[in-house]
Protein backbone atom coordinates (compact mmCIF):
# COMPACT_ATOMS: atom_id res chain seq x y z
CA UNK A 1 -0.92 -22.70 -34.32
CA UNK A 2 -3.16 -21.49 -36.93
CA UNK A 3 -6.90 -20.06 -35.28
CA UNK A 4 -9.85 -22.13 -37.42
CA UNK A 5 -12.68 -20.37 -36.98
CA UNK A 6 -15.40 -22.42 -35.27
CA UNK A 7 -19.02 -22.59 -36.34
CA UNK A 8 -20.92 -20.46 -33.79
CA UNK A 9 -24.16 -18.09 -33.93
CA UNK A 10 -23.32 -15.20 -32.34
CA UNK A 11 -26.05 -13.74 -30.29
CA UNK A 12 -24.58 -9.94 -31.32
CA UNK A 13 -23.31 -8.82 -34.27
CA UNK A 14 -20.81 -6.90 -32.58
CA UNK A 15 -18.74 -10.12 -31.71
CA UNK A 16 -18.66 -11.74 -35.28
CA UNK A 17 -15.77 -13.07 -37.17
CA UNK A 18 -15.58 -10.49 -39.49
CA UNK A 19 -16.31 -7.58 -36.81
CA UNK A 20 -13.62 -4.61 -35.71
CA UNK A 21 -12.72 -4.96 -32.40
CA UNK A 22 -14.40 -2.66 -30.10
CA UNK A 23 -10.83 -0.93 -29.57
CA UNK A 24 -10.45 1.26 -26.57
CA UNK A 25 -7.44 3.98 -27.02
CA UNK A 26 -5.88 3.21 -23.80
CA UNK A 27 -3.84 1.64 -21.50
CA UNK A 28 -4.82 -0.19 -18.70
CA UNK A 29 -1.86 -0.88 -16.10
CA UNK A 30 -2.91 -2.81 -13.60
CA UNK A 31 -1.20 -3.94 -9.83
CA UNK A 32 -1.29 -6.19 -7.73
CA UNK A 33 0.08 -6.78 -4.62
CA UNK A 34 -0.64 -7.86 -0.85
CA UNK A 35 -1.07 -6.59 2.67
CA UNK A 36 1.83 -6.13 4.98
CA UNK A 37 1.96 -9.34 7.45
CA UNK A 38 1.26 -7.59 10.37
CA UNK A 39 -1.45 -5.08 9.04
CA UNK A 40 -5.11 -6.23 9.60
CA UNK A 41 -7.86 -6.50 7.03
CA UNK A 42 -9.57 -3.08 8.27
CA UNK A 43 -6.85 -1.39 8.29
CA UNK A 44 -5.46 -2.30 4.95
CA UNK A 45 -9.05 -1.59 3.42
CA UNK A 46 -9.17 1.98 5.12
CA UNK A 47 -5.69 3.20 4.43
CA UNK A 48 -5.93 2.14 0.56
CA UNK A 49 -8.92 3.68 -0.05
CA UNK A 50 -8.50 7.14 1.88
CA UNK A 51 -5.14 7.90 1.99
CA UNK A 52 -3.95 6.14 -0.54
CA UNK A 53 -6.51 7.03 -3.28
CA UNK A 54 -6.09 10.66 -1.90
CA UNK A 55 -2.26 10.88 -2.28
CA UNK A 56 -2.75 9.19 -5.98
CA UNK A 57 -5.67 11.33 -7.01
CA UNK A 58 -4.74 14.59 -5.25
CA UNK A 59 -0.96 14.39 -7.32
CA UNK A 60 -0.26 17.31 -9.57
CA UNK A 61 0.89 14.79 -12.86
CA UNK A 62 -2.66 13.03 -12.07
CA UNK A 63 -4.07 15.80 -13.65
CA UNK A 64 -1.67 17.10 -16.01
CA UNK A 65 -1.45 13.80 -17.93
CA UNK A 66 -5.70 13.21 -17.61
CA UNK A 67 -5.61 9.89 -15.84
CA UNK A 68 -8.38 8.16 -17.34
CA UNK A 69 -9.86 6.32 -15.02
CA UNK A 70 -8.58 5.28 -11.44
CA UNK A 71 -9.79 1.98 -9.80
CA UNK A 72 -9.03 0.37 -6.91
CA UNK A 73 -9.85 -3.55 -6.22
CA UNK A 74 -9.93 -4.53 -1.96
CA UNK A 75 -10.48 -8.44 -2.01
CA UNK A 76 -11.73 -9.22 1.20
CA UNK A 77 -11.50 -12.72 3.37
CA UNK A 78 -15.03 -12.95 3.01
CA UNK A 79 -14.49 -12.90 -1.09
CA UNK A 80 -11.55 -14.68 -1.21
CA UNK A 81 -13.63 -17.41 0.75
CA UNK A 82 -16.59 -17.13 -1.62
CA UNK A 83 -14.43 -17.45 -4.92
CA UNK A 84 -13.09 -20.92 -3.06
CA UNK A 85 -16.72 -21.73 -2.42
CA UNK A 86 -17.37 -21.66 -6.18
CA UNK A 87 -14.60 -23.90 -7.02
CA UNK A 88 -12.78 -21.31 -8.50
CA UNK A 89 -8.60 -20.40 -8.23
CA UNK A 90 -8.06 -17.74 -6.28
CA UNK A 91 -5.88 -14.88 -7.66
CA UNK A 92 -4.61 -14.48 -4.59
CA UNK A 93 -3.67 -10.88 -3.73
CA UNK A 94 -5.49 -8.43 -1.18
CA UNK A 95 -5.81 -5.67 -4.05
CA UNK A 96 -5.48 -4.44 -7.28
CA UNK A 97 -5.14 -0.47 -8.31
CA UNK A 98 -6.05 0.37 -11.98
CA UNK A 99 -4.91 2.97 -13.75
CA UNK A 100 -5.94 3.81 -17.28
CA UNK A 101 -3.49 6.21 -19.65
CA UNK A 102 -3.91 7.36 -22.97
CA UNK A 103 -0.12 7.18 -23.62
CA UNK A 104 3.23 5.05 -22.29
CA UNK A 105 4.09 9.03 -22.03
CA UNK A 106 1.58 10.08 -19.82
CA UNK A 107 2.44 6.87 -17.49
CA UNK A 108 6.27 7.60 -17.14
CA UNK A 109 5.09 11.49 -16.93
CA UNK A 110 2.77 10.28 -13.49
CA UNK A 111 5.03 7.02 -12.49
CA UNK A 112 8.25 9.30 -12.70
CA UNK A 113 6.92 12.54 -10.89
CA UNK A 114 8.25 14.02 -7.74
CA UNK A 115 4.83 13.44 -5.55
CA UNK A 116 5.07 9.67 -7.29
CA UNK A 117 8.30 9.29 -5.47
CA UNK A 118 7.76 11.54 -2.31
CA UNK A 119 4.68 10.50 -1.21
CA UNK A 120 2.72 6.93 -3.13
CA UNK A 121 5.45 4.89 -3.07
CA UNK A 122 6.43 6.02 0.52
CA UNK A 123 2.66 5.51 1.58
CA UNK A 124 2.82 2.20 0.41
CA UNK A 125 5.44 1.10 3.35
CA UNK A 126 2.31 1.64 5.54
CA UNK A 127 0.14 -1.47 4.38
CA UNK A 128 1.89 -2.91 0.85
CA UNK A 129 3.92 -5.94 1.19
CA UNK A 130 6.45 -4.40 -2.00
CA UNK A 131 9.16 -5.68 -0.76
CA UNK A 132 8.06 -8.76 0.45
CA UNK A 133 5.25 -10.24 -2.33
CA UNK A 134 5.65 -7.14 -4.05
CA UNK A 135 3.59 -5.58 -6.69
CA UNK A 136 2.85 -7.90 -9.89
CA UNK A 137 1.42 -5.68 -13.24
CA UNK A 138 -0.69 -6.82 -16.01
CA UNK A 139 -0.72 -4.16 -18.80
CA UNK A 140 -3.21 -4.32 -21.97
């Protein structure tokens, strides 16, 4: 299908037809996945953001390839409630981790390190469903 422009005032010049994108030189990888059936909310919450985020930030190739940025995404009952309240479709996962890379390089460089394999993916037994749901990416 062939875009035809529409005829629309743009409140900022930045958005306009004719406009470069605003083009960010990285790559945004991002997960998501579910808690274990048997792990509760608190728990889940607590584990991914303190020893999970420790083990992924405290990795030697975290560093070496200059992770950009590092984000991690709890969606609680509460929210998932509140996005129904809305009328809204729920994406429905517990989390989502982001990582931002400048390369495909420096991913496989982290994603294929020895603490990678030694100790995040074998952290994520403790409150991941990955084999269950397992862990859906979105790259862009």
């Amino acid at each position: 299908m062939v875009h035809n422009k529409i005829d629309h005032q743009f409140a900022f010049k930045e958005f306009e037809w004719d406009a470069k994108e605003n083009y960010q030189p990285c790559i945004k990888l991002s997960f998501f996945f579910k808690k274990l059936p048997n792990v509760d909310d608190d728990h889940f919450q607590k584990h991914y953001s303190h020893v999970h985020a420790d083990l992924t930030v405290a990795s030697k190739q975290f560093n070496v390839v200059r992770i950009q940025r590092y984000v991690q995404l709890y969606q609680s009952p509460e929210m998932k409630e509140k996005i129904k309240s809305f009328g809204m479709e729920l994406l429905d996962y517990d989390a989502c981790s982001q990582i931002w890379v400048k390369s495909w390089d420096d991913w496989e460089k982290f994603v294929t390190s020895p603490e990678y394999a030694a100790a995040l993916m074998p952290d994520t037994e403790h409150f991941m469903d990955v084999k269950g749901e397992g862990i859906k990416v979105m790259a862009g």
